[in-house]
Protein backbone atom coordinates (compact mmCIF):
# COMPACT_ATOMS: atom_id res chain seq x y z
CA UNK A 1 -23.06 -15.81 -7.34
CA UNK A 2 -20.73 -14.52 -10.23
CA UNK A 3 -21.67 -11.29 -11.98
CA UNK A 4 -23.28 -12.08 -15.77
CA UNK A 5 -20.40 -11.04 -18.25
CA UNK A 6 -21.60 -7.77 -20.72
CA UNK A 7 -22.71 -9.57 -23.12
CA UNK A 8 -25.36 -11.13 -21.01
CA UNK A 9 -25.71 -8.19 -18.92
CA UNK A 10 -26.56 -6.59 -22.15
CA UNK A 11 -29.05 -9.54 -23.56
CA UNK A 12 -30.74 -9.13 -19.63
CA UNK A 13 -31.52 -5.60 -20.20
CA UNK A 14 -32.74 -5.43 -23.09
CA UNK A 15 -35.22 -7.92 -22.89
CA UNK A 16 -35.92 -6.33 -19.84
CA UNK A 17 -36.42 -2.78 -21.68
CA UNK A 18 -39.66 -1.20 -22.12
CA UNK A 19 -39.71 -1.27 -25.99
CA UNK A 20 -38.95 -5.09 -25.99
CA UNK A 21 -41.63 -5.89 -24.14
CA UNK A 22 -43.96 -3.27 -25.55
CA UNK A 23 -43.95 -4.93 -28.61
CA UNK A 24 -41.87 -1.96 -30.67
CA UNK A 25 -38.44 -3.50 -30.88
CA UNK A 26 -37.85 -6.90 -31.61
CA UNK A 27 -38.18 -10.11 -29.70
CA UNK A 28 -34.38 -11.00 -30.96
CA UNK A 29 -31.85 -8.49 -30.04
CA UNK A 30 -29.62 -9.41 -33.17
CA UNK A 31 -32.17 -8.03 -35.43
CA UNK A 32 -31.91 -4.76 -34.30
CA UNK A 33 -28.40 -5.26 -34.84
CA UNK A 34 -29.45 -6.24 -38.48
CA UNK A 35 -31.83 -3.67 -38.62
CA UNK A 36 -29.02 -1.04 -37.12
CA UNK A 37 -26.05 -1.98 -39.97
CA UNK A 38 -28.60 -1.74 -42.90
CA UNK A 39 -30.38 1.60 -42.00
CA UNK A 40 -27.42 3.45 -40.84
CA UNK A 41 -25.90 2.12 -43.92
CA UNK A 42 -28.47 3.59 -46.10
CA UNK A 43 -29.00 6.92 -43.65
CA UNK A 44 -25.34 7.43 -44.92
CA UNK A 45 -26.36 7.94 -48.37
CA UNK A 46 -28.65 10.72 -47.82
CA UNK A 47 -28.15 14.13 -49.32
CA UNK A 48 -30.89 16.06 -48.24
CA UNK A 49 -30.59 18.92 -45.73
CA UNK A 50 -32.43 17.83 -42.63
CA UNK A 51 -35.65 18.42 -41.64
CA UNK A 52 -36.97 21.00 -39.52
CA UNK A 53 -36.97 19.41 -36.35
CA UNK A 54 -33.91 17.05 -36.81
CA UNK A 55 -32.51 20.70 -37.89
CA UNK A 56 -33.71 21.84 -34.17
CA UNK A 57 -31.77 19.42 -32.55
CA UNK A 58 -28.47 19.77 -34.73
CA UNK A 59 -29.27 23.68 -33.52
CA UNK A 60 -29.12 22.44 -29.89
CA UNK A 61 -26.42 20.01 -30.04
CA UNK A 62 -23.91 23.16 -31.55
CA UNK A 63 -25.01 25.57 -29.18
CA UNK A 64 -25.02 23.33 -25.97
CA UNK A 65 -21.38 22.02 -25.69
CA UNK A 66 -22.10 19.94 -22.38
CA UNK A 67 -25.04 18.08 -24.17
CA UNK A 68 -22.78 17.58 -27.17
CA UNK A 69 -20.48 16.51 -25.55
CA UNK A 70 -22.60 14.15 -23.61
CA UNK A 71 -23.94 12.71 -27.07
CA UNK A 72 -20.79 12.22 -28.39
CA UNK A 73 -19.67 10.05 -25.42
CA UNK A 74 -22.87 7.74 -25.64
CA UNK A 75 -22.15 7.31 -29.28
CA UNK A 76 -18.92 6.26 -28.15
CA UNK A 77 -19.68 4.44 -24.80
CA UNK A 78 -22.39 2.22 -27.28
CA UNK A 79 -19.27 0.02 -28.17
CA UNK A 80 -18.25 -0.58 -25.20
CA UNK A 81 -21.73 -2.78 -23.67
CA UNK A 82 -20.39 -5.61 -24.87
CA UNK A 83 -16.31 -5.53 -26.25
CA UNK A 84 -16.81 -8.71 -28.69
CA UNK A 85 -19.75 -6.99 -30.43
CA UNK A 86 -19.58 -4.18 -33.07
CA UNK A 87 -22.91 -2.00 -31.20
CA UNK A 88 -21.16 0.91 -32.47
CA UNK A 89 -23.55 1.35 -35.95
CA UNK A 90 -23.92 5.32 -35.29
CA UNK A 91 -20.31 6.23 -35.59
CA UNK A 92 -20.93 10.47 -34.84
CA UNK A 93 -23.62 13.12 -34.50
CA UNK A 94 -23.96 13.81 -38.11
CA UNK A 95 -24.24 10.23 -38.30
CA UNK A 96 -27.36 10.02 -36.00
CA UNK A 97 -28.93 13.55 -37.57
CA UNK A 98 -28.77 11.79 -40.80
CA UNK A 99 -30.60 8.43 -39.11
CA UNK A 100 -33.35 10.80 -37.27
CA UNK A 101 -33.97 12.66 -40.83
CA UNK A 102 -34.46 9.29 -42.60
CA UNK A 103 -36.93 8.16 -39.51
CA UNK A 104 -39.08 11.01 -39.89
CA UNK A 105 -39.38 10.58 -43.92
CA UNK A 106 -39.83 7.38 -44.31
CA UNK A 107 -42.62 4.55 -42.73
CA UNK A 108 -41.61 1.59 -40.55
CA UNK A 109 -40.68 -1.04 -42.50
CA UNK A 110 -42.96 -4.46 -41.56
CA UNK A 111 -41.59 -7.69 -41.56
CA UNK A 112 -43.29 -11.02 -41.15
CA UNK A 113 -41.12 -12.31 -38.79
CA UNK A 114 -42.20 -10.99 -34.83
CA UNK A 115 -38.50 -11.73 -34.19
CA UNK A 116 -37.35 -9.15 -36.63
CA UNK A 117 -39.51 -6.30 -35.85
CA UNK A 118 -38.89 -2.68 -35.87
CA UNK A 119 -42.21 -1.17 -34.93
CA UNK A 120 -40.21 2.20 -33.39
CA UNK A 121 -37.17 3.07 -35.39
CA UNK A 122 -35.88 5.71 -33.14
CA UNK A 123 -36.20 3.38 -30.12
CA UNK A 124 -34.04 0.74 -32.06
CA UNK A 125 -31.63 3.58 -32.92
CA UNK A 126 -30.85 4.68 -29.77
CA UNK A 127 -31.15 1.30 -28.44
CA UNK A 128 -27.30 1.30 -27.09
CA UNK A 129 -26.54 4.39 -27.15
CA UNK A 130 -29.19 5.06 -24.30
CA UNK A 131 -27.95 1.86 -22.67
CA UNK A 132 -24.88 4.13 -21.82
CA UNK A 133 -24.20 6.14 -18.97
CA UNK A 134 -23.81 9.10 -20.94
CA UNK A 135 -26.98 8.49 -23.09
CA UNK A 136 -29.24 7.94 -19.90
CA UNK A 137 -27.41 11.70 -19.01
CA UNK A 138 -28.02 12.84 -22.69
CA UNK A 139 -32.13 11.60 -22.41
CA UNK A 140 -32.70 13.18 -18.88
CA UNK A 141 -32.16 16.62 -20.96
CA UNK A 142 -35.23 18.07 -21.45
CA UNK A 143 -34.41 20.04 -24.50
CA UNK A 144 -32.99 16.82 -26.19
CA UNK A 145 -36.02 14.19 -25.53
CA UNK A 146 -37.89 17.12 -27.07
């Protein structure tokens, strides 16, 4: 039997994933994709320092080289899950501060359509990123999941 190519391997595990079938993320993987390019987009805007705890882990992520490093290679490695698809939304760390500080300030948004969901917009942030190697290194870190 052939081995699924990555973009299938990728469709496979995420509707395999715990927030997909929890209910959080959505039924369609394309609109967290959709989701993904509009928040990041508007994450990029924002002026504000960050808050206290998204300050904690900016904190963490200067001080501990071998985590940063570790994020910075699932933020790159997020591309990668499937070559004909543009995954990579979250192009650095500052990048991904900036997204966790517009989580925590702002309500999920709810849409009509169950297909377009976003019940848990740090799941769908890290959605490929923790599809990575390095991000399932990066989450086993104690200090970062916290």
């Amino acid at each position: 039997m052939a081995k699924p190519g990555p973009a299938a391997a990728l469709e496979a595990r995420y509707q395999n994933s715990f927030g997909r079938a929890a209910g959080y993320l959505p039924r369609n993987r394309k609109a967290v994709d959709a989701w993904l390019a509009e928040f990041v987009a508007k994450a990029r805007k924002r002026t504000a320092g960050h808050v206290p705890s998204v300050q904690a882990l900016a904190d963490l992520l200067e001080a501990d080289k071998s985590l940063r490093d570790s994020v910075n290679l699932m933020i790159d490695q997020a591309q990668k899950l499937d070559p004909g698809q543009k995954h990579k939304h979250v192009k650095n760390i500052d990048e991904m501060l900036n997204c966790l500080d517009e989580i925590t300030v702002a309500a999920p948004e709810y849409r009509l359509d169950p297909n377009e969901r976003v019940f848990f917009p740090m799941s769908a942030l890290f959605c490929y990123m923790m599809a990575t190697e390095a991000g399932w290194e990066a989450f086993r870190n104690e200090q970062f999941n916290d």
